[in-house]
Structures are given as C-alpha cells and as structure tokens.
Protein backbone atom coordinates (compact mmCIF):
# COMPACT_ATOMS: atom_id res chain seq x y z
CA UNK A 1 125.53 115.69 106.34
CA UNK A 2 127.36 114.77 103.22
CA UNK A 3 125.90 114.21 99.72
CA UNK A 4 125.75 110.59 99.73
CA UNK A 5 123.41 110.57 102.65
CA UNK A 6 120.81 113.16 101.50
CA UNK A 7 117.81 111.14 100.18
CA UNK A 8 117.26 111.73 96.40
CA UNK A 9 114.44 113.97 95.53
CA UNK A 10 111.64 112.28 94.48
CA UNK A 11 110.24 112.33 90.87
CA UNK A 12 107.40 113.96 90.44
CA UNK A 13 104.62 112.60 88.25
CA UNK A 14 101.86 114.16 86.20
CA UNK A 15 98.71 114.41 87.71
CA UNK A 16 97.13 114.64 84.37
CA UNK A 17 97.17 110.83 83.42
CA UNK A 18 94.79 109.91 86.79
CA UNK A 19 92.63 112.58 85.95
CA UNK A 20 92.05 111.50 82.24
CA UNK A 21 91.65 107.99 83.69
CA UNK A 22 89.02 108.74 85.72
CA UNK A 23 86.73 110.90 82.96
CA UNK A 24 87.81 107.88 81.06
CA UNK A 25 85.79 105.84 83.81
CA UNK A 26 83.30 108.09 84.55
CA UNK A 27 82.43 108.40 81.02
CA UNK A 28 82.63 104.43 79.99
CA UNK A 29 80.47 103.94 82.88
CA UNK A 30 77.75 106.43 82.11
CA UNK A 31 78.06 105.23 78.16
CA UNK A 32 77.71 101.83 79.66
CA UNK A 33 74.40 102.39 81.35
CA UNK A 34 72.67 104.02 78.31
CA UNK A 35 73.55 101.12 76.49
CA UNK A 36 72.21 98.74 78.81
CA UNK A 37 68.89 100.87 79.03
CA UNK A 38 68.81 101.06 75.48
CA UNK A 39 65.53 99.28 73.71
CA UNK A 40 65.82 96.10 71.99
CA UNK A 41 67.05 92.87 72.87
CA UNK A 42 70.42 91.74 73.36
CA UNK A 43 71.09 89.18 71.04
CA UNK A 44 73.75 88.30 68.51
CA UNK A 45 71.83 90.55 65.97
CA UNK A 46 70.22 92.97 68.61
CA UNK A 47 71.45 96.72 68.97
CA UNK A 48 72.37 96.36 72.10
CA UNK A 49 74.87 93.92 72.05
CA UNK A 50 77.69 95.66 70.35
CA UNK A 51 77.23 99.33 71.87
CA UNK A 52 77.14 96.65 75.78
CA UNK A 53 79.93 95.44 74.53
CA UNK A 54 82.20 98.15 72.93
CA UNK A 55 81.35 100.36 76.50
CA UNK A 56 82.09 97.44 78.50
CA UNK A 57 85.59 96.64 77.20
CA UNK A 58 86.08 100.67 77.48
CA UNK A 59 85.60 100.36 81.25
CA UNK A 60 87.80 97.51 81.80
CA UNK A 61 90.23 99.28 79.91
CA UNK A 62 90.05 102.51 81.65
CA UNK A 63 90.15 100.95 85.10
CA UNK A 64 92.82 99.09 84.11
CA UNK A 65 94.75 102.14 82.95
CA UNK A 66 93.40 104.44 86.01
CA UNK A 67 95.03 101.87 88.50
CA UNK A 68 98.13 101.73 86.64
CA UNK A 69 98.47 105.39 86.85
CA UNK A 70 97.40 105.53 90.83
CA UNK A 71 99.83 102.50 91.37
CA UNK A 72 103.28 102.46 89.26
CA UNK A 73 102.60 106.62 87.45
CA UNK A 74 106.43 106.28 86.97
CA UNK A 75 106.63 102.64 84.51
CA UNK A 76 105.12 105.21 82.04
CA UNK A 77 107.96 107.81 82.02
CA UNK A 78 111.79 107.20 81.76
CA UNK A 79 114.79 107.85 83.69
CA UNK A 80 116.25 111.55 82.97
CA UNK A 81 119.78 110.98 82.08
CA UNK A 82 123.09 112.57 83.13
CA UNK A 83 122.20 116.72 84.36
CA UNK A 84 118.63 116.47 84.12
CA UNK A 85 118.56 114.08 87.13
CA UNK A 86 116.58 116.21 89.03
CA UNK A 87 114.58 117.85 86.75
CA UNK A 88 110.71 117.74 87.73
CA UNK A 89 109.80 116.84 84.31
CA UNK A 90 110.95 114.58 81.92
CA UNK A 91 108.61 115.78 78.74
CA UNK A 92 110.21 116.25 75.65
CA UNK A 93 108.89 118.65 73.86
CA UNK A 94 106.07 117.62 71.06
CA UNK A 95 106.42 118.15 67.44
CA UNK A 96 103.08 118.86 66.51
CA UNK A 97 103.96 117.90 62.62
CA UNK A 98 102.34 114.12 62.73
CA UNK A 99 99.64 115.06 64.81
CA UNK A 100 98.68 117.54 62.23
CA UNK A 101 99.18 115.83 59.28
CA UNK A 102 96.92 112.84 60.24
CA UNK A 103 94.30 115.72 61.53
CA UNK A 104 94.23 116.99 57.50
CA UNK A 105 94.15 113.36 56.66
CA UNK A 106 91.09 112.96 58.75
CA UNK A 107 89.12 115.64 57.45
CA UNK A 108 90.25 114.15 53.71
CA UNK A 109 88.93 111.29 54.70
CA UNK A 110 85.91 112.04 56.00
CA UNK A 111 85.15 114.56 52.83
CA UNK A 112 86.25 111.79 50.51
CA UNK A 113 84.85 108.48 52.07
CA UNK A 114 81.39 109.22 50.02
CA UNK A 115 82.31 109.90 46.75
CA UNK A 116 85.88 107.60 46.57
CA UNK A 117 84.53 104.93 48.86
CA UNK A 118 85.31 103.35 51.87
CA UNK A 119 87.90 101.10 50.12
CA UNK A 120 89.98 103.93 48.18
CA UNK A 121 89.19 106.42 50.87
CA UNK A 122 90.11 103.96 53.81
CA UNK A 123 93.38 103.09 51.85
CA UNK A 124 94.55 106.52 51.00
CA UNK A 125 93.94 107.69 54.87
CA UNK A 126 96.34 104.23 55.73
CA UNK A 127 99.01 105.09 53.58
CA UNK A 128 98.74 108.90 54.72
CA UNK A 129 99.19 108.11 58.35
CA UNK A 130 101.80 105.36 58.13
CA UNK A 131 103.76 107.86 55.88
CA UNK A 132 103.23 110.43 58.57
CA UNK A 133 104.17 108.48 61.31
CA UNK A 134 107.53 107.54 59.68
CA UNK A 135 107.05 104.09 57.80
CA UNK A 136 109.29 103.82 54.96
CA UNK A 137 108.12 100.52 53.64
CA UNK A 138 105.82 101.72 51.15
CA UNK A 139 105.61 98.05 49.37
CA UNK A 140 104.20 96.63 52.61
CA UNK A 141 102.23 99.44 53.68
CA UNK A 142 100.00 99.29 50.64
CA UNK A 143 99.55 95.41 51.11
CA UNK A 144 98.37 96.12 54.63
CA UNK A 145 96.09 99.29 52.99
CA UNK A 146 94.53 97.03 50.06
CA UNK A 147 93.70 93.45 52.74
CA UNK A 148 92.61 96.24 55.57
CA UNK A 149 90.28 98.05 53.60
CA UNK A 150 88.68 95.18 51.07
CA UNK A 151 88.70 93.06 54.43
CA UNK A 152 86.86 95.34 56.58
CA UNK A 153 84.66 96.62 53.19
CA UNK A 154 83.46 92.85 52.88
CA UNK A 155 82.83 91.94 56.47
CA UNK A 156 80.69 94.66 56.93
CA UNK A 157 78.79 94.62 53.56
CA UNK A 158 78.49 90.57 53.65
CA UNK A 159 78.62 89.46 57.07
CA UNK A 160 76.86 92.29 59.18
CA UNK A 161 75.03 93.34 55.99
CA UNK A 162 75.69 97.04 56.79
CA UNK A 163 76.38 99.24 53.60
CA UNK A 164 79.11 101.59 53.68
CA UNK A 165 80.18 103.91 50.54
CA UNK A 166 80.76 102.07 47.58
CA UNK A 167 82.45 104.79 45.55
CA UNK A 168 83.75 104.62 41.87
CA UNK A 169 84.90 100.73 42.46
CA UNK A 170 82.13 98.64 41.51
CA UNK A 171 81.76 96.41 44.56
C-alpha cells in the first residue's frame, strides 16, 4: 500500500460538548416542570409566565445545541493546519486572563449594584468586560453602557414596575 491510498485518520471530537448538552436538557427540562407546577396563573402579569417561558426557550435551545453536537461535532472545531494534521486535538490553549478579569468584575458588580445602582453599577461592569474582552472603541462602548443600562433601569422600574437599586442617581 502506498500513502495516497491509506484512509486519513479520522478526527476525533470531544465528548464533552454532548455531555454538557444533555445536563443542559436534563436540567431545562426539570426547571421546566417546576415552573409549570408552580402556583399562580399564567397570564401576562402571572409568575408563571416568564419562569414557562425563560425554561422553555432554554430547552429548545439546548436540544438544538445537543443535536448539533450528536450530528455535525466537527462544524464547531477547525481544520489543524500544515504538521498538526493529525493531531487528536485541535485546542489551543486558554488564556485564563479575560475569564478572570470579568470574574473580579462580577463580584464588583454584585458588591456595588446596591449602593452605586443598577445604572452606574450595570455601566461600569459593561465597560469592564468590553475592555476585557478587547474592545478598543471606548467612545462607542460607553454609548452602548449609558442606553443599556438607563434602558433596561426604566423598563423594569416603569413597565414591569419591579424596583431595582437606585443608587446615588436620583431616578
């Protein structure tokens, strides 16, 4: 046999993803049912209707990404390139910098969302992460921080009339 007819070894791909898909199921599903056995009614103001819906949309999406990994696993991971062709992993390794940096901005946030307020607080954490994450546009990054936070601020405190941290901004 010569090299050009010797199949080419087949990529291996992480088992990992399928198993997190199906706890994702699993766990949608059983959130899902406590919802739906939860008291009240299930109308547009009811407390049912957005934990029925928020679990429901968590199901489709984790079926949806369970079948993706049982069907086409390898549309999720590139092509090694040049010596690496057979390599039985294609990771790169992770630089754990980002992921910690937005960890200490979560625990900022969630020590300073009381007495800053959701606005400031939910601002500060925006610019944080996009910072972390690489964004170099400050200019348009605080836009997005000041309509985010005031938006979400006022639909919750006028529209769903559900009070979150006002803070030192009179609001």
């Amino acid at each position: 046999m010569t090299a050009e007819t010797i199949a080419p070894k087949a990529r291996r791909t992480p088992v990992g993803p399928r198993i997190l898909g199906g706890v994702l199921v699993l766990l949608g599903l059983g959130l899902f049912w406590e919802a739906w056995r939860a008291e009240g009614e299930v109308t547009l103001g009811g407390p049912r209707l957005a934990p029925i819906i928020v679990t429901g949309l968590w199901v489709v999406f984790a079926v949806i990404y369970l079948l993706r990994q049982i069907f086409a696993p390898a549309a999720d991971y590139p092509e090694p390139e040049g010596e690496d062709e057979h390599a039985d992993s294609v990771h790169t390794p992770l630089d754990w910098k980002a992921p910690a940096i937005v960890a200490v901005l979560l625990a900022a946030y969630a020590l300073l969302l009381e007495p800053a307020g959701f606005v400031l607080a939910t601002g500060a954490f925006y610019l944080g992460v996009t910072r972390a994450l690489g964004s170099k546009k400050i200019v348009r990054e605080v836009i997005v921080a000041l309509v985010l936070s005031f938006g979400v601020y006022l639909a919750f405190t006028r529209l769903l009339e559900i009070s979150l941290p006002e803070g030192v901004l009179p609001l």
